[in-house]
Protein backbone atom coordinates (compact mmCIF):
# COMPACT_ATOMS: atom_id res chain seq x y z
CA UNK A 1 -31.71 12.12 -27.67
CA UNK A 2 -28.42 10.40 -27.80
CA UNK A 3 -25.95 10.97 -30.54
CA UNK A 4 -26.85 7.50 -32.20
CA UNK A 5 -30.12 8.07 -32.42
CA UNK A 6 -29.37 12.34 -33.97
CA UNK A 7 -27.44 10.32 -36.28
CA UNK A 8 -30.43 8.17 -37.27
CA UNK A 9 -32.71 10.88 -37.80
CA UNK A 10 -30.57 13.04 -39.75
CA UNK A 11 -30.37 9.97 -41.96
CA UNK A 12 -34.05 9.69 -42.10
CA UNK A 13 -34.27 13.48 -42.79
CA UNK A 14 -31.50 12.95 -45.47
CA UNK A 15 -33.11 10.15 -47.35
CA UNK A 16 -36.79 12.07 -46.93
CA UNK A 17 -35.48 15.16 -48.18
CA UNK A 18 -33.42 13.71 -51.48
CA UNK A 19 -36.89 11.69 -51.99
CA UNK A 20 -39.21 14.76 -51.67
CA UNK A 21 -37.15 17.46 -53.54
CA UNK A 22 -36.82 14.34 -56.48
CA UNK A 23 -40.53 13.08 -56.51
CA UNK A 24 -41.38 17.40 -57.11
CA UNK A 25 -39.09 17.41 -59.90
CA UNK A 26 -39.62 14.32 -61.65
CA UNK A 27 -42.68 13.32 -60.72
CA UNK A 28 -43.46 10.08 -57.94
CA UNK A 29 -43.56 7.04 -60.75
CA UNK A 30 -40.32 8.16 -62.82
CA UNK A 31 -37.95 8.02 -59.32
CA UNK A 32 -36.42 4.77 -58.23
CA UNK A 33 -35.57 3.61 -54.84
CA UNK A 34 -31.83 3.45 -56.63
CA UNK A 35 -32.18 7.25 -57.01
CA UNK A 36 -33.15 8.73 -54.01
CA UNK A 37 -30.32 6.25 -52.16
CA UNK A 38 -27.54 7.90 -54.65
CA UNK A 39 -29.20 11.32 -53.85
CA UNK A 40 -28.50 10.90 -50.12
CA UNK A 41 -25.46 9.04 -50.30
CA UNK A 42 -27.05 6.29 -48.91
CA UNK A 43 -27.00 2.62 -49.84
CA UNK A 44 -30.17 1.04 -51.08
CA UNK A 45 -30.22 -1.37 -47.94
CA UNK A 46 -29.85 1.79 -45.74
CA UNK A 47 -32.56 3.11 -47.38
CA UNK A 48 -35.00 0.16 -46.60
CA UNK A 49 -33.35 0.26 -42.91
CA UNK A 50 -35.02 3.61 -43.23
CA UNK A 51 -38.31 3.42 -44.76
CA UNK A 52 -40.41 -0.06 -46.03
CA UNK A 53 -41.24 0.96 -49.34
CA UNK A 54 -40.88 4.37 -51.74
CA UNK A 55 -44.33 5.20 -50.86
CA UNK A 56 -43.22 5.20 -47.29
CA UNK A 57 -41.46 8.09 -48.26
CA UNK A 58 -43.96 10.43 -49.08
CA UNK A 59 -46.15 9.28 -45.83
CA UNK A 60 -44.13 8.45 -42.99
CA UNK A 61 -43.97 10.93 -40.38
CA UNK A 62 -41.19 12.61 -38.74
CA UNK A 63 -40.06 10.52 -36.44
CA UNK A 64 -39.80 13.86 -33.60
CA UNK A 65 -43.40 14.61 -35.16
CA UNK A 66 -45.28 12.57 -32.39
CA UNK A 67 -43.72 14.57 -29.61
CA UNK A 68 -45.17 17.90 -30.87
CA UNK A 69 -48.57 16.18 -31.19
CA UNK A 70 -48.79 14.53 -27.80
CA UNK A 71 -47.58 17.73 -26.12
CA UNK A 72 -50.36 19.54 -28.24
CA UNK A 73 -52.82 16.97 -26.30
CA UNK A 74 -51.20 17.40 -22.68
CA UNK A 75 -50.85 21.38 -23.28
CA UNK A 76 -54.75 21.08 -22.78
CA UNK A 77 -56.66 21.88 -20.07
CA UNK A 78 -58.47 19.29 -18.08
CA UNK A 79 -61.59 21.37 -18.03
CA UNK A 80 -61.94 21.93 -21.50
CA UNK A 81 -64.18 21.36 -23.15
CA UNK A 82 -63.80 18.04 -25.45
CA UNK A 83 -64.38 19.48 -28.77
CA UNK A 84 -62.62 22.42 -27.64
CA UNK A 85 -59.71 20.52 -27.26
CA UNK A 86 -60.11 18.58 -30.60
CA UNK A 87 -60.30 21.57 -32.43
CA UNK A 88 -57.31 22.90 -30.96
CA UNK A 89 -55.29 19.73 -31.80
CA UNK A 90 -56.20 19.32 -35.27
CA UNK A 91 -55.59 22.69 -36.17
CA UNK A 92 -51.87 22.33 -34.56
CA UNK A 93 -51.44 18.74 -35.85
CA UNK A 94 -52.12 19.91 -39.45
CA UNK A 95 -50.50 23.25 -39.32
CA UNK A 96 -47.43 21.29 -38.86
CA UNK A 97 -47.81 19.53 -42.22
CA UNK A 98 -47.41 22.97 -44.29
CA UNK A 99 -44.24 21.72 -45.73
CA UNK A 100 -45.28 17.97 -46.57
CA UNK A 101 -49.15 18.18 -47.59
CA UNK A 102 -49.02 20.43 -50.48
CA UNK A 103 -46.77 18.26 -52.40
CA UNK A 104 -48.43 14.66 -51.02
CA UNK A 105 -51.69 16.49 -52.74
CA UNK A 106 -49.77 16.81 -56.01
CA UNK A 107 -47.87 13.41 -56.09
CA UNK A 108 -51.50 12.02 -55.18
CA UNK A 109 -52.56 13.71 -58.22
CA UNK A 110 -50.12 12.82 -60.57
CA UNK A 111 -49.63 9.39 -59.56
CA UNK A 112 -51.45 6.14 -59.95
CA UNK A 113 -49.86 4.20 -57.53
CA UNK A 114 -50.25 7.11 -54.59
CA UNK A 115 -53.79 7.71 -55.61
CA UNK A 116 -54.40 4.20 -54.46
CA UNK A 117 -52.81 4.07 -51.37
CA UNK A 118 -55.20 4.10 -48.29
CA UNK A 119 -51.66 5.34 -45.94
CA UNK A 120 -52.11 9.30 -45.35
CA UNK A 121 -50.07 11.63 -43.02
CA UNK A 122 -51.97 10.26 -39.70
CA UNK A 123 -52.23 6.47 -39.03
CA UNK A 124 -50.36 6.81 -35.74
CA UNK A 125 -51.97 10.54 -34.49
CA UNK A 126 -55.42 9.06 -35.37
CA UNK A 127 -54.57 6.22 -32.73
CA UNK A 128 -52.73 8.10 -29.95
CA UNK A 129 -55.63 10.79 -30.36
CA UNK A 130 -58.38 7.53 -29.96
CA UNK A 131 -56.03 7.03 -26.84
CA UNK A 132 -56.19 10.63 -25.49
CA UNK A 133 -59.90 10.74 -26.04
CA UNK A 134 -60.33 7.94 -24.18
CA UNK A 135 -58.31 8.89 -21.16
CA UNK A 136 -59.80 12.14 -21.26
CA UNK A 137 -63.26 10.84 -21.07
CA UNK A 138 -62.36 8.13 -18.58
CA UNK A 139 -65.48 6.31 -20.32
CA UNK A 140 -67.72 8.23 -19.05
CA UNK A 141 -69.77 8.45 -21.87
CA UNK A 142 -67.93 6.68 -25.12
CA UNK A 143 -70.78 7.33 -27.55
CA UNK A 144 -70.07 10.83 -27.33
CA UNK A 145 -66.05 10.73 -27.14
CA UNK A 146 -66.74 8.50 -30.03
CA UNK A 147 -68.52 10.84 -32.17
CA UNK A 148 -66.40 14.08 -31.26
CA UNK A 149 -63.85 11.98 -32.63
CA UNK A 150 -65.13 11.04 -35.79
CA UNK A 151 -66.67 14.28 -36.82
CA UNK A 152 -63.01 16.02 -36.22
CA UNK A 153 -61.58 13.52 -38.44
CA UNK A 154 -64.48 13.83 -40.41
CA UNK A 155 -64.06 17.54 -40.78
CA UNK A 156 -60.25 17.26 -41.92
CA UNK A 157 -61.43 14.71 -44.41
CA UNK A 158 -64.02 17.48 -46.06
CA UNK A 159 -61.37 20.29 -46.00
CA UNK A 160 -58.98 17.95 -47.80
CA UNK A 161 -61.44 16.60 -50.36
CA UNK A 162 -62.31 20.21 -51.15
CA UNK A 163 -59.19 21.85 -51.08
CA UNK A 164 -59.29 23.36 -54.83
CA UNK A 165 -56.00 23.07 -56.78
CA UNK A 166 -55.20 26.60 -57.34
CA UNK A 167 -55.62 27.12 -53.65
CA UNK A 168 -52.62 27.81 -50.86
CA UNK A 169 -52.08 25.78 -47.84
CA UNK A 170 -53.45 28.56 -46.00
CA UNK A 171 -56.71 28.48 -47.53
CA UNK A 172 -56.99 24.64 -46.59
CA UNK A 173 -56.37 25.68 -42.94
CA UNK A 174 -58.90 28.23 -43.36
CA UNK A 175 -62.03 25.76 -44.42
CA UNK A 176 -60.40 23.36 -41.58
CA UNK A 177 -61.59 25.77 -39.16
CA UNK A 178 -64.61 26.59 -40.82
CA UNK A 179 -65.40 22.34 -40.88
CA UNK A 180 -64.42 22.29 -37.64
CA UNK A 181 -66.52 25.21 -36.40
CA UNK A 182 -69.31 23.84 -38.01
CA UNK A 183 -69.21 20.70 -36.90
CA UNK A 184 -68.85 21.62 -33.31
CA UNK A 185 -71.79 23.25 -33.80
CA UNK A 186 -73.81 20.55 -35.46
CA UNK A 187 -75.62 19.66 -38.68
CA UNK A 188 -79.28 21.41 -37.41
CA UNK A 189 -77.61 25.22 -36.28
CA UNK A 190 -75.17 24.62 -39.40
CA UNK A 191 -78.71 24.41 -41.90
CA UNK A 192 -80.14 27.21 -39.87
CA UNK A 193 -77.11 29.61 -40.96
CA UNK A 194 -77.19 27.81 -44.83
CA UNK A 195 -81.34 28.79 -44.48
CA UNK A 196 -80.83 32.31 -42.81
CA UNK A 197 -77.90 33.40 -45.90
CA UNK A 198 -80.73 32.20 -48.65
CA UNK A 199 -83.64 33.85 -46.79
CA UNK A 200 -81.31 37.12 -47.04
């Protein structure tokens, strides 16, 4: 990274961070763009050089995050196994978001305007992950890659929508794994176990 572009992210950091540690004080709605600009020491045009919009903020990734999740999809093996490799991914992908999803959850939560939005923490991993998949599979069979896909993301969705307030980050990971687990394993053995723990 050249130094113009360390200089542009530690801007980006700058401005995210003010934003962040002012949204979990205040609250998302009672923050202006005005605000978190003064808190950086940032103009409000550098600001919007930055980020298109306040929501931005609270969703845009890290703009170094994309390297740690496409060298979580090279760093697997070519035999794997495709849901293997999934798994794997997701889990690393959202273990990285320890410090941002907890509070996203509670601006969501608080706020009107978030609660609304249809951005979340993954636009661009969902589409370089659609990518992997399919260079993985070389098309070989795309109803399959397909579906692998869409239960993993379907399995993140789950953990998220059940994630109880009073519970930690780590207990989110926890049912991740346990949606992901299940899923690789498929609706018909996951009834069997749900039919085997009443029978008990």
């Amino acid at each position: 990274m050249s130094l113009r572009e360390q200089k542009k992210l530690a801007v980006w950091r700058a401005i995210r961070g003010a934003a962040l540690r002012l949204f979990d004080q205040r609250g998302y709605e009672a923050v202006s763009v005005e605000q978190i600009a003064a808190a950086a020491n940032v103009s409000r045009a550098t600001f919007f050089n930055y980020f298109a919009s306040k929501e931005a903020v609270v969703f845009d990734q890290d703009p170094e995050e994309r390297d740690h999740w496409r060298a979580l999809m090279n760093a697997r093996p070519a035999d794997e196994r495709l849901w293997d490799s999934l798994t794997a991914i997701m889990i690393g992908f959202n273990e990285r978001l320890a410090d941002r999803m907890p509070l996203q959850r509670r601006l969501k939560a608080q706020s009107p305007a978030l609660a609304q939005s249809t951005q979340d923490l993954g636009e661009q991993f969902r589409t370089d992950l659609r990518d992997w998949v399919a260079t993985r599979t070389d098309g070989t069979d795309p109803l399959t890659a397909t579906l692998q896909f869409n239960l993993a993301f379907a399995a993140i969705s789950t953990a998220y929508q059940t994630w109880q307030a009073d519970e930690t980050f780590d207990q989110y990971l926890q049912r991740l794994r346990r949606c992901l687990d299940q899923a690789g394993a498929g609706p018909a053995a996951t009834y069997r176990e749900v039919q085997r723990s009443l029978d008990e």
